[in-house]
PDB file of N, CA and C in Angstrom:
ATOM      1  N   UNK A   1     -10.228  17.297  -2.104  1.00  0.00           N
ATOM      2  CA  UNK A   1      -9.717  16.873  -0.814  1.00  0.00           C
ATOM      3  C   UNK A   1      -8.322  16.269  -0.996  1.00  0.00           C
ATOM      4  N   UNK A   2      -7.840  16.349   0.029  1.00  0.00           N
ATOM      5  CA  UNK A   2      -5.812  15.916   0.083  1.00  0.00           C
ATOM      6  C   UNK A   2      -5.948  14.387  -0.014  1.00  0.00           C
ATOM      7  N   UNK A   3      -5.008  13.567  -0.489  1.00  0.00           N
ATOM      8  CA  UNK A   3      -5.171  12.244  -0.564  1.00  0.00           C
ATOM      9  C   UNK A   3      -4.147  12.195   0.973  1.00  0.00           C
ATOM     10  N   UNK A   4      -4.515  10.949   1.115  1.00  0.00           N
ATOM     11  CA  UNK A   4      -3.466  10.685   2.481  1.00  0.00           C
ATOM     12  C   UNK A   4      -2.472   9.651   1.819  1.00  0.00           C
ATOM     13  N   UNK A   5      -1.726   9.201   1.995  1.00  0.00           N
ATOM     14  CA  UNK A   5      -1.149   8.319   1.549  1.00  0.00           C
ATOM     15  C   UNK A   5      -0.138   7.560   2.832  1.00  0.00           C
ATOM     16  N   UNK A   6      -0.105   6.700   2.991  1.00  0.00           N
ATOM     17  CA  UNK A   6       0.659   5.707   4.557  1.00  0.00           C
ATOM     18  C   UNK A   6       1.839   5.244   4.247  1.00  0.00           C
ATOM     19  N   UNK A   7       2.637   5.993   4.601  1.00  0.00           N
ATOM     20  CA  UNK A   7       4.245   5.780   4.322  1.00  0.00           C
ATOM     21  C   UNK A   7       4.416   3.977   5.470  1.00  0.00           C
ATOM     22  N   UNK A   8       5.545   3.813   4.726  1.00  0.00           N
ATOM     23  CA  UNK A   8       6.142   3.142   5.394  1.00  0.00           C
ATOM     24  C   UNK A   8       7.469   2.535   5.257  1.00  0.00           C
ATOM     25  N   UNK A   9       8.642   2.110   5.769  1.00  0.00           N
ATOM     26  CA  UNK A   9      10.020   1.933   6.072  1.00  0.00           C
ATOM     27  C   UNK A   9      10.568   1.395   4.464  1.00  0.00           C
ATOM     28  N   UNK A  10       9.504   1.279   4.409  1.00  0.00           N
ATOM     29  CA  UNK A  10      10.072   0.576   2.145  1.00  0.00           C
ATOM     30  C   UNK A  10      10.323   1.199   1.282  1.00  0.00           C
ATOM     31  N   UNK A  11       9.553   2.081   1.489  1.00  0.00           N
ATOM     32  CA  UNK A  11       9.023   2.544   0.559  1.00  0.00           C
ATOM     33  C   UNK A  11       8.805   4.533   0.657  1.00  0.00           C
ATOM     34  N   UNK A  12       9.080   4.835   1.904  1.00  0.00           N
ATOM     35  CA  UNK A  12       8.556   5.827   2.527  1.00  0.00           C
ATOM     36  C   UNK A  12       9.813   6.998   2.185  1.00  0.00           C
ATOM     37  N   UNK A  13      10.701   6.926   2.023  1.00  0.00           N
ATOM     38  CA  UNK A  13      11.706   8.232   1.559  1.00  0.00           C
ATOM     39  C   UNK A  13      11.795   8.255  -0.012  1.00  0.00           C
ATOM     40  N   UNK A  14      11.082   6.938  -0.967  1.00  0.00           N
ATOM     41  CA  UNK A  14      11.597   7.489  -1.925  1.00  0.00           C
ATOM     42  C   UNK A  14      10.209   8.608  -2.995  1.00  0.00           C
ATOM     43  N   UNK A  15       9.025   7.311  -1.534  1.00  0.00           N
ATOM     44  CA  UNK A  15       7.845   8.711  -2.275  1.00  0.00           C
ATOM     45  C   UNK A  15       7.980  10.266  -1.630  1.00  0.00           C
ATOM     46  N   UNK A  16       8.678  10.439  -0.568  1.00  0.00           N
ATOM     47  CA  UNK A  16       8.556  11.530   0.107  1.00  0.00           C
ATOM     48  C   UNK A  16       9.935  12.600  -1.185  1.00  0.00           C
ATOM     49  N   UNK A  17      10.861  11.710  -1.539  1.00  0.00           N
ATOM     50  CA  UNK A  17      11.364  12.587  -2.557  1.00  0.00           C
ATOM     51  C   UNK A  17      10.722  13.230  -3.536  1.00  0.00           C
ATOM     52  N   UNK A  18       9.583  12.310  -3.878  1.00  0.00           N
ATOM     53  CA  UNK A  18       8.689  13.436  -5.137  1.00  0.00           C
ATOM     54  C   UNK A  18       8.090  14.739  -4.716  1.00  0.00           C
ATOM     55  N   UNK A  19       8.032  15.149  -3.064  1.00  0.00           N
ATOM     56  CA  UNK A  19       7.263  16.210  -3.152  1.00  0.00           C
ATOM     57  C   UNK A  19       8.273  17.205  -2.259  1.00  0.00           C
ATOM     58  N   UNK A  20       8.009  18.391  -2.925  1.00  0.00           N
ATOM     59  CA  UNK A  20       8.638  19.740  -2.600  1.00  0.00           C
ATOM     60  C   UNK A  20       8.495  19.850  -1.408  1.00  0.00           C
ATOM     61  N   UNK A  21       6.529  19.973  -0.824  1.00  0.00           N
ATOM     62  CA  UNK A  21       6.668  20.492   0.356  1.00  0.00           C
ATOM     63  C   UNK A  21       5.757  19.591   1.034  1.00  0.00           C
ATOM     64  N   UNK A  22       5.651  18.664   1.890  1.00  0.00           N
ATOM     65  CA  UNK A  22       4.282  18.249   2.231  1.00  0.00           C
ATOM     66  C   UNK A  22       4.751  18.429   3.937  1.00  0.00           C
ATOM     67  N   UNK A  23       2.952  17.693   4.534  1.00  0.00           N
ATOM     68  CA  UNK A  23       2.883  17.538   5.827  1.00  0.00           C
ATOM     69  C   UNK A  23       2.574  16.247   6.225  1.00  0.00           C
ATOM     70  N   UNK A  24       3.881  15.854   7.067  1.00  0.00           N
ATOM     71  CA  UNK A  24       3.884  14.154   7.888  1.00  0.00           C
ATOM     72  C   UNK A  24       2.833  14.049   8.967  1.00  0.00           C
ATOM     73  N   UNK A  25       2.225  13.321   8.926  1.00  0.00           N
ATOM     74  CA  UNK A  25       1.345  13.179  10.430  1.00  0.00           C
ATOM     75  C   UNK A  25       1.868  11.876  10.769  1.00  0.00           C
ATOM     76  N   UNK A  26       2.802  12.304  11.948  1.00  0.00           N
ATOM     77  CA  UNK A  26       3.661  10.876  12.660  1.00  0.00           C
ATOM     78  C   UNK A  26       2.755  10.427  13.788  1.00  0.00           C
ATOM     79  N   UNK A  27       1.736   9.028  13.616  1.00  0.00           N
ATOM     80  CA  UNK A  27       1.024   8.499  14.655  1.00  0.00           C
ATOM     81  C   UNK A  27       1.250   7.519  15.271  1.00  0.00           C
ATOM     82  N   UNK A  28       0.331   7.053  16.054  1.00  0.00           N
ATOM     83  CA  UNK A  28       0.208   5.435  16.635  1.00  0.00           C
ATOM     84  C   UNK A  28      -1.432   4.650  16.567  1.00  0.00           C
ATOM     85  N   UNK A  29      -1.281   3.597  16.337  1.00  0.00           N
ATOM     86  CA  UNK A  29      -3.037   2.633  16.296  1.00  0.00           C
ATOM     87  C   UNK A  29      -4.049   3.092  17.319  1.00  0.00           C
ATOM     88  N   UNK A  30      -3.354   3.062  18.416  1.00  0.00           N
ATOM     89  CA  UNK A  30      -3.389   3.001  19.783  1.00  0.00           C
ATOM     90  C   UNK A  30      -4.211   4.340  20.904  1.00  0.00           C
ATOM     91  N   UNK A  31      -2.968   5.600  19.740  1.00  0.00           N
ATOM     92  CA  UNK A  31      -3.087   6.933  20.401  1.00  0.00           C
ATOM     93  C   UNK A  31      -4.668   7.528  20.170  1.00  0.00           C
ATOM     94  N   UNK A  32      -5.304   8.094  21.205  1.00  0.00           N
ATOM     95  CA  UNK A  32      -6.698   8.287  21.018  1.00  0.00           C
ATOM     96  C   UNK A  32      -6.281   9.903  20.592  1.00  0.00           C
ATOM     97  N   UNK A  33      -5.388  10.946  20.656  1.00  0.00           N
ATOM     98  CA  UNK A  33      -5.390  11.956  20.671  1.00  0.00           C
ATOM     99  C   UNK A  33      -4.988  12.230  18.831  1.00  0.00           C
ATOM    100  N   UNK A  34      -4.056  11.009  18.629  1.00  0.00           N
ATOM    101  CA  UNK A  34      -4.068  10.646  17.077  1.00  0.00           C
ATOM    102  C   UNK A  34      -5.213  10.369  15.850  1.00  0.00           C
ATOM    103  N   UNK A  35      -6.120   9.635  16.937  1.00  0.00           N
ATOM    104  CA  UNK A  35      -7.399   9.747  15.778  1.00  0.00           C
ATOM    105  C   UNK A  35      -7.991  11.097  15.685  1.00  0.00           C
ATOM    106  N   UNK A  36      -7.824  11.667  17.361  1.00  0.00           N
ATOM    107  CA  UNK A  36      -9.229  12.901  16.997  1.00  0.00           C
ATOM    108  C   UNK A  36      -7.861  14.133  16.281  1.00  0.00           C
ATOM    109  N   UNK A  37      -7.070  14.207  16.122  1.00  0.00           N
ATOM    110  CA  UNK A  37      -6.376  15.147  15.519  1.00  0.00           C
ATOM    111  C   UNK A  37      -6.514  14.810  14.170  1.00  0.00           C
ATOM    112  N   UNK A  38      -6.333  14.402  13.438  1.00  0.00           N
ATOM    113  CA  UNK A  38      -6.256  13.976  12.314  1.00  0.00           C
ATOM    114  C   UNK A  38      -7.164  14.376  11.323  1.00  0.00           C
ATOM    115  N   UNK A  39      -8.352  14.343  11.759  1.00  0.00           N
ATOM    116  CA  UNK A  39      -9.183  14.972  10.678  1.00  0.00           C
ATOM    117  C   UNK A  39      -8.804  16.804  10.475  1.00  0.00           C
ATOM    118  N   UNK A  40      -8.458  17.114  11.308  1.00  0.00           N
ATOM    119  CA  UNK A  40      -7.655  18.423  11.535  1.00  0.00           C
ATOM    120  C   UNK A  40      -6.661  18.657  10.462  1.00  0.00           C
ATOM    121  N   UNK A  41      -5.933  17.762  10.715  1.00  0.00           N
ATOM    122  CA  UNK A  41      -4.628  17.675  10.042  1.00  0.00           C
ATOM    123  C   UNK A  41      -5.068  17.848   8.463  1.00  0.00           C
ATOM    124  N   UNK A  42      -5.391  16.897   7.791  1.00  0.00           N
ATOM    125  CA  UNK A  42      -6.434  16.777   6.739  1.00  0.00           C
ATOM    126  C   UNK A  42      -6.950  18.059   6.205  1.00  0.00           C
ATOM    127  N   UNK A  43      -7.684  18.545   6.828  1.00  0.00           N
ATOM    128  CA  UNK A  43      -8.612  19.779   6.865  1.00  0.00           C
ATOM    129  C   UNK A  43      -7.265  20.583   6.265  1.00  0.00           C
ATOM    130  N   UNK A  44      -6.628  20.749   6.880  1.00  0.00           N
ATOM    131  CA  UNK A  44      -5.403  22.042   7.024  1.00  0.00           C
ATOM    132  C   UNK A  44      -4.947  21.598   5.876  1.00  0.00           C
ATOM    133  N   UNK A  45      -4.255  20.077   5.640  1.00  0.00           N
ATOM    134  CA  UNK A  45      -3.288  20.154   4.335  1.00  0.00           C
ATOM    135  C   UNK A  45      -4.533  20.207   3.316  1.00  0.00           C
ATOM    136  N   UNK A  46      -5.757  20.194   2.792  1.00  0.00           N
ATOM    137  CA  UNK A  46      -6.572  20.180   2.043  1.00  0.00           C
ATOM    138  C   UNK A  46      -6.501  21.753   1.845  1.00  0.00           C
ATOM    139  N   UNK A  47      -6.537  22.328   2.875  1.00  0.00           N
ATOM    140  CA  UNK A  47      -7.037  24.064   2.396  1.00  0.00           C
ATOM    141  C   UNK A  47      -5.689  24.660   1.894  1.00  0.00           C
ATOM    142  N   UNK A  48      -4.681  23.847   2.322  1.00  0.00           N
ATOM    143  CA  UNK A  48      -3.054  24.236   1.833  1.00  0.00           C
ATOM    144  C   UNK A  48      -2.928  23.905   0.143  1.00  0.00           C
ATOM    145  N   UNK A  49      -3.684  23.011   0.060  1.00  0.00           N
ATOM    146  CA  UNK A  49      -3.569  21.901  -1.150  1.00  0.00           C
ATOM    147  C   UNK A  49      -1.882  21.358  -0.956  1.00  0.00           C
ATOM    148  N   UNK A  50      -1.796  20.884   0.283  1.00  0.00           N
ATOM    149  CA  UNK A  50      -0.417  19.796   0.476  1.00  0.00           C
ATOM    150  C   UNK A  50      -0.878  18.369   0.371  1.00  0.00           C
ATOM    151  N   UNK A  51      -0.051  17.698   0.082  1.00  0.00           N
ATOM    152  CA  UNK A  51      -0.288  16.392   0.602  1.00  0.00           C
ATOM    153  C   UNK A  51       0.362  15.992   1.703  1.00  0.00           C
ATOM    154  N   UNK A  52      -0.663  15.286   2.207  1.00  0.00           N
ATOM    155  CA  UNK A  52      -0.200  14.213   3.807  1.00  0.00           C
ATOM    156  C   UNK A  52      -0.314  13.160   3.823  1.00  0.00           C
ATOM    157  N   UNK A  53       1.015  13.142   4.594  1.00  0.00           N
ATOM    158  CA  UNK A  53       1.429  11.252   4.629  1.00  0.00           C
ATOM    159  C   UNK A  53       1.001  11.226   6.313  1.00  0.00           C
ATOM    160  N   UNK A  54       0.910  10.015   6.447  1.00  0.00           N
ATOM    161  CA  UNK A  54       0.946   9.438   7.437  1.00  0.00           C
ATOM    162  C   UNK A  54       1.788   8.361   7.559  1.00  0.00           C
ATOM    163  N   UNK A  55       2.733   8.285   8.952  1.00  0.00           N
ATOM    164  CA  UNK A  55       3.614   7.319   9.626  1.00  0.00           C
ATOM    165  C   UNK A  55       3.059   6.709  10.749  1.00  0.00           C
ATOM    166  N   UNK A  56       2.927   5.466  11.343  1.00  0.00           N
ATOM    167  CA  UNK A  56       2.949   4.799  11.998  1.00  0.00           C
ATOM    168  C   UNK A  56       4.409   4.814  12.532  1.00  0.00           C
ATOM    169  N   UNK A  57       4.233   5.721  13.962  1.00  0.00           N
ATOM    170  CA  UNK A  57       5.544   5.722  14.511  1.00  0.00           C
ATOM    171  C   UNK A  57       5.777   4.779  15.159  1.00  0.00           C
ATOM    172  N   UNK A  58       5.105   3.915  15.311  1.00  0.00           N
ATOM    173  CA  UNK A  58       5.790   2.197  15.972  1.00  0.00           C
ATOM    174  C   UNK A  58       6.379   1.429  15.146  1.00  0.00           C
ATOM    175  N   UNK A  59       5.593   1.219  13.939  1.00  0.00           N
ATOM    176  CA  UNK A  59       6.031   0.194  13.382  1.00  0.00           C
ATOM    177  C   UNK A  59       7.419   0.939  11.998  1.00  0.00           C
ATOM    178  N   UNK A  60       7.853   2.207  12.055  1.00  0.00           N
ATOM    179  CA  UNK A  60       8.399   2.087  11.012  1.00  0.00           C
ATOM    180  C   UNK A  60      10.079   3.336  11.690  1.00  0.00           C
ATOM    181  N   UNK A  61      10.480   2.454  11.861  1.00  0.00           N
ATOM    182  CA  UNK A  61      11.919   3.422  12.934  1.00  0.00           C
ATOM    183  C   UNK A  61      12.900   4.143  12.445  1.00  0.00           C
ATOM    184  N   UNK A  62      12.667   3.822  10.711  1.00  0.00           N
ATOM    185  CA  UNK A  62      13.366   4.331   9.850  1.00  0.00           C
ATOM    186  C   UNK A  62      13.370   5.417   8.846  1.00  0.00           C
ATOM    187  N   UNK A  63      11.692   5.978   9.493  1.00  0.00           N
ATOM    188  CA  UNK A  63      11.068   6.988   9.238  1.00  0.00           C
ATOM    189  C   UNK A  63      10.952   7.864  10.556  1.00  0.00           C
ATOM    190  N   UNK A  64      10.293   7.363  11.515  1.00  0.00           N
ATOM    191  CA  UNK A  64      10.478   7.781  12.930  1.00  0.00           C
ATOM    192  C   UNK A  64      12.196   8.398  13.001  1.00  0.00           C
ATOM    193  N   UNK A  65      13.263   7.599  12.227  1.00  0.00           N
ATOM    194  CA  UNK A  65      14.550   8.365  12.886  1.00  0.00           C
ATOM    195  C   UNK A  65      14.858   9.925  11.993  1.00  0.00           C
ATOM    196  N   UNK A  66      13.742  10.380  11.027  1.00  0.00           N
ATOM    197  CA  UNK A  66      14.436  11.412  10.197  1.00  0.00           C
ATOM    198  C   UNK A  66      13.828  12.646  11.136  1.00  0.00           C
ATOM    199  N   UNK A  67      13.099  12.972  12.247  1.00  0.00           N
ATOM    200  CA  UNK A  67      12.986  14.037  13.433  1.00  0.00           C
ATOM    201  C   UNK A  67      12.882  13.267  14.578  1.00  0.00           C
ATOM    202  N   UNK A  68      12.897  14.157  15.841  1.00  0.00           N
ATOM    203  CA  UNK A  68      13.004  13.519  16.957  1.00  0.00           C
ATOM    204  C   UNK A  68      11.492  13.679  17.467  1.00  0.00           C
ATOM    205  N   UNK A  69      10.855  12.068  17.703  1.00  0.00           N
ATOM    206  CA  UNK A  69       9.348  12.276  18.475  1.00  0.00           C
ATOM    207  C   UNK A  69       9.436  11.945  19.461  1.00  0.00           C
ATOM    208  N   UNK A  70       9.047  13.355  20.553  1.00  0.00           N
ATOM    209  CA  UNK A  70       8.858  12.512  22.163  1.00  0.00           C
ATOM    210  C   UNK A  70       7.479  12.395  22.519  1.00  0.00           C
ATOM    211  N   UNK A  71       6.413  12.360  21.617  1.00  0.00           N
ATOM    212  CA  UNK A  71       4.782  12.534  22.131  1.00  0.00           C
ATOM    213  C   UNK A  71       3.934  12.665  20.867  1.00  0.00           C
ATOM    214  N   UNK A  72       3.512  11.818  20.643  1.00  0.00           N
ATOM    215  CA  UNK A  72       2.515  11.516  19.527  1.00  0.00           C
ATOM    216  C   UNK A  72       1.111  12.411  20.099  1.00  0.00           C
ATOM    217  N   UNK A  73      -0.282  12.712  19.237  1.00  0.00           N
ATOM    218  CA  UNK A  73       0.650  12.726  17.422  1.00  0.00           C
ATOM    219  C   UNK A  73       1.885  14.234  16.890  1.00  0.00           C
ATOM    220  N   UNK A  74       2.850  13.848  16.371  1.00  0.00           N
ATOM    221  CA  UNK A  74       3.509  14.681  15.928  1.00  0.00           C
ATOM    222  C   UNK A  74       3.517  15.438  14.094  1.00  0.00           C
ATOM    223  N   UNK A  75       3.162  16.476  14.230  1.00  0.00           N
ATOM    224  CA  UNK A  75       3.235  16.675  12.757  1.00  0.00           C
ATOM    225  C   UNK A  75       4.437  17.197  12.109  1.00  0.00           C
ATOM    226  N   UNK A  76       4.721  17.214  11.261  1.00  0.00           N
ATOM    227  CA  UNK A  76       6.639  17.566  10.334  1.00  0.00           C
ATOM    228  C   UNK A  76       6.416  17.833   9.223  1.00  0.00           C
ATOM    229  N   UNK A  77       6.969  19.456   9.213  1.00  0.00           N
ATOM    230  CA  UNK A  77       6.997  19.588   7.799  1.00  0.00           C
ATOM    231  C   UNK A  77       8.465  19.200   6.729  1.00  0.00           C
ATOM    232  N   UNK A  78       8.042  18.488   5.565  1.00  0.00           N
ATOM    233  CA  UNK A  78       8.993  17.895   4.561  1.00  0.00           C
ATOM    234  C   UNK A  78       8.972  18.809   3.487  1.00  0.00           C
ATOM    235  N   UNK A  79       9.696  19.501   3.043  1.00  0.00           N
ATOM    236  CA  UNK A  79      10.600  20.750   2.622  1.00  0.00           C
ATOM    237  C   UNK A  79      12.176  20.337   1.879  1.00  0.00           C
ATOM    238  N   UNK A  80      11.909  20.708   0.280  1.00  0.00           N
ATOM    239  CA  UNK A  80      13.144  20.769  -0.204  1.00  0.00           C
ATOM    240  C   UNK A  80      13.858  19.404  -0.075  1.00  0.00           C
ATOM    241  N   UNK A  81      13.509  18.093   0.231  1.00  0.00           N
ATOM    242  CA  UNK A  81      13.994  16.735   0.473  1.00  0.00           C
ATOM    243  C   UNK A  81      14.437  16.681   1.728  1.00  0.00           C
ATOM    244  N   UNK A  82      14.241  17.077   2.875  1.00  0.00           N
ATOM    245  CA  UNK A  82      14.150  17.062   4.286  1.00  0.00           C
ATOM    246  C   UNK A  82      13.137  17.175   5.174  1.00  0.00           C
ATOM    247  N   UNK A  83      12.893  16.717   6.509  1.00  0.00           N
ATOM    248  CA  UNK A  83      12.213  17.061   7.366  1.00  0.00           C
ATOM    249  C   UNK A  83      13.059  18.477   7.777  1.00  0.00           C
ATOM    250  N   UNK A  84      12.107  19.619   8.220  1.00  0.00           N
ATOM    251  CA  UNK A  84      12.651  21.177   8.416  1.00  0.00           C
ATOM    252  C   UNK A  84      11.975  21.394  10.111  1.00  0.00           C
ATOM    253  N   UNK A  85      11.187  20.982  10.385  1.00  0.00           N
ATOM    254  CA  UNK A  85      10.794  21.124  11.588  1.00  0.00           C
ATOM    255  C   UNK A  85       9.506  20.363  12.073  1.00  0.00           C
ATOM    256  N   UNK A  86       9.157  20.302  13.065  1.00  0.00           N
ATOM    257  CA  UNK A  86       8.093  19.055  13.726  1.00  0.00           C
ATOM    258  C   UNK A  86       7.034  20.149  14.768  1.00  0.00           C
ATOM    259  N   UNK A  87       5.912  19.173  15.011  1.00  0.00           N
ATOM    260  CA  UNK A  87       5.183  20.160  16.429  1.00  0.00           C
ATOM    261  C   UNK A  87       4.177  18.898  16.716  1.00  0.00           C
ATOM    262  N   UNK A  88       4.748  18.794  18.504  1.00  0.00           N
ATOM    263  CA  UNK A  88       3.206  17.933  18.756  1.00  0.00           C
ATOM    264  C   UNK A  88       1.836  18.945  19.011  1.00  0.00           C
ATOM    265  N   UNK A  89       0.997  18.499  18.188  1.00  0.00           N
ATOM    266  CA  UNK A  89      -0.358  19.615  18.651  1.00  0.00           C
ATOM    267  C   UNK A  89      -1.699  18.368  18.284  1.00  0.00           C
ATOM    268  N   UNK A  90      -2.839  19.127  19.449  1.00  0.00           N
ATOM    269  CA  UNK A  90      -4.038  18.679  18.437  1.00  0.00           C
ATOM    270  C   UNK A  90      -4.819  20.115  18.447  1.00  0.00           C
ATOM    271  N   UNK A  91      -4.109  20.962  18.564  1.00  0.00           N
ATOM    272  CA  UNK A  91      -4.961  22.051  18.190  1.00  0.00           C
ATOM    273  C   UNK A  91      -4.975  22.994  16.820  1.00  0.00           C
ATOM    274  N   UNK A  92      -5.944  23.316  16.476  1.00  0.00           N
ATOM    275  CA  UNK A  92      -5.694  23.584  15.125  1.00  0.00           C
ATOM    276  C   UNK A  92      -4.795  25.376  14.947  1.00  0.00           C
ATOM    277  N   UNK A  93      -5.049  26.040  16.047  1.00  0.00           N
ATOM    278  CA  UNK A  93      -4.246  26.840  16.336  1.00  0.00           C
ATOM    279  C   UNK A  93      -3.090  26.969  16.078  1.00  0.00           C
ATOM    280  N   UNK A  94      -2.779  25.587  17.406  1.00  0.00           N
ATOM    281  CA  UNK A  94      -1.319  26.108  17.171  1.00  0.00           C
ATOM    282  C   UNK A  94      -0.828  25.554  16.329  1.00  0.00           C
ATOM    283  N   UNK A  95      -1.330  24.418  15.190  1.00  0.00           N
ATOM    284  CA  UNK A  95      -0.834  24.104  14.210  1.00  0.00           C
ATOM    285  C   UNK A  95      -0.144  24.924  12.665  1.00  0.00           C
ATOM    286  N   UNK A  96      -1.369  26.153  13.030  1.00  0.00           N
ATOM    287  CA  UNK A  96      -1.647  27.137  11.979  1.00  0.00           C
ATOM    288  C   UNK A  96      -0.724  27.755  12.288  1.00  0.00           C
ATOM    289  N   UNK A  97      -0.350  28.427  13.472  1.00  0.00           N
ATOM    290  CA  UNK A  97       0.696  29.059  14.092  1.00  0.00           C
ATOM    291  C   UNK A  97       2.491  28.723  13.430  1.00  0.00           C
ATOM    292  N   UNK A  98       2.374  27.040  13.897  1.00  0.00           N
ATOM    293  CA  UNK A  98       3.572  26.802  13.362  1.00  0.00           C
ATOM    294  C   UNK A  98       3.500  26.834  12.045  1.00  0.00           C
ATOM    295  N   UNK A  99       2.688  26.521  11.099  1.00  0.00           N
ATOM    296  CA  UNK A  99       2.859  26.709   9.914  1.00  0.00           C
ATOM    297  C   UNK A  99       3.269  27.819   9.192  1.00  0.00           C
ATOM    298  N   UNK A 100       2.568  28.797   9.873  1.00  0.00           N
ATOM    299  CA  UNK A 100       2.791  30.013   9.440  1.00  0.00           C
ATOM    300  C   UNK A 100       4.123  30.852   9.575  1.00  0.00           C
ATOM    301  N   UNK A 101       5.089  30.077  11.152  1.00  0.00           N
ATOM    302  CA  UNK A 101       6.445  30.577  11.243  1.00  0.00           C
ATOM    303  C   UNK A 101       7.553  29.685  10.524  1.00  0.00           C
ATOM    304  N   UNK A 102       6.985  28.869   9.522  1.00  0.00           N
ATOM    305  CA  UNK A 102       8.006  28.341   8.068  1.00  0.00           C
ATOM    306  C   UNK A 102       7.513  28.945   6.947  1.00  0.00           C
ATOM    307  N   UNK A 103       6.725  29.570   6.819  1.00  0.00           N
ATOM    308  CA  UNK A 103       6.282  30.579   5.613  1.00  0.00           C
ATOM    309  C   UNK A 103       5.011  29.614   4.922  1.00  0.00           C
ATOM    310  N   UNK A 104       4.110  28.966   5.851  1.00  0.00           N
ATOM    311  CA  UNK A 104       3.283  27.983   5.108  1.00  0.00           C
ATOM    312  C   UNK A 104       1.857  28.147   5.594  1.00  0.00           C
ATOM    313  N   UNK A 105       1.386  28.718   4.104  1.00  0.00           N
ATOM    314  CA  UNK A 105       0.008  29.583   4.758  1.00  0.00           C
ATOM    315  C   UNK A 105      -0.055  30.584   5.243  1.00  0.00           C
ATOM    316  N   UNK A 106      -1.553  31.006   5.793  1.00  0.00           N
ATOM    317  CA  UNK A 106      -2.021  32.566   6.072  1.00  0.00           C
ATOM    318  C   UNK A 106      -2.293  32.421   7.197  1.00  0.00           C
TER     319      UNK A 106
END
């Protein structure tokens, strides 16, 4: 299973430099559509064998500023030492979908 690991404003770009390719799950405490997505999320980077971070998009603005979020939860793929593109979803569809139009997965 994928480890999750919880970024945050300290600490959070210099672990995201160690990895080639992973998947951000940008959330909130709060968001109910954030908890039930998530095990999703999980699921997907596990069968990818990626690792996923998770952001707390309230509390950390300095992570929140490396894509633009207008609607939690947002997922972002981190590629080559950048964020490359974002998608709000809780469907596993269209998650797969976008993954698949950055060359990530089947």
């Amino acid at each position: 299973m994928t480890e999750i690991i919880e970024l945050n404003d300290d600490s959070g770009t210099l672990e995201l430099k160690k990895e080639n390719l992973a998947l951000i799950d940008y959330y909130a405490p709060w968001c109910g559509s954030c908890r039930m997505a998530f095990p999703m999320f999980r699921k997907i980077a596990s069968e990818l064998g990626l690792p996923l971070y998770k952001i707390d998009a309230e509390k950390n603005e300095k992570l929140r500023g490396l894509i633009e979020i207008e609607n939690l939860p947002t997922v972002a793929i981190w590629k080559d030492d950048k964020m490359i593109a974002s998608i709000c979803t809780t469907k596993e569809e269209g998650l797969r979908a976008f993954l698949k139009s950055h060359g990530i997965g089947v």
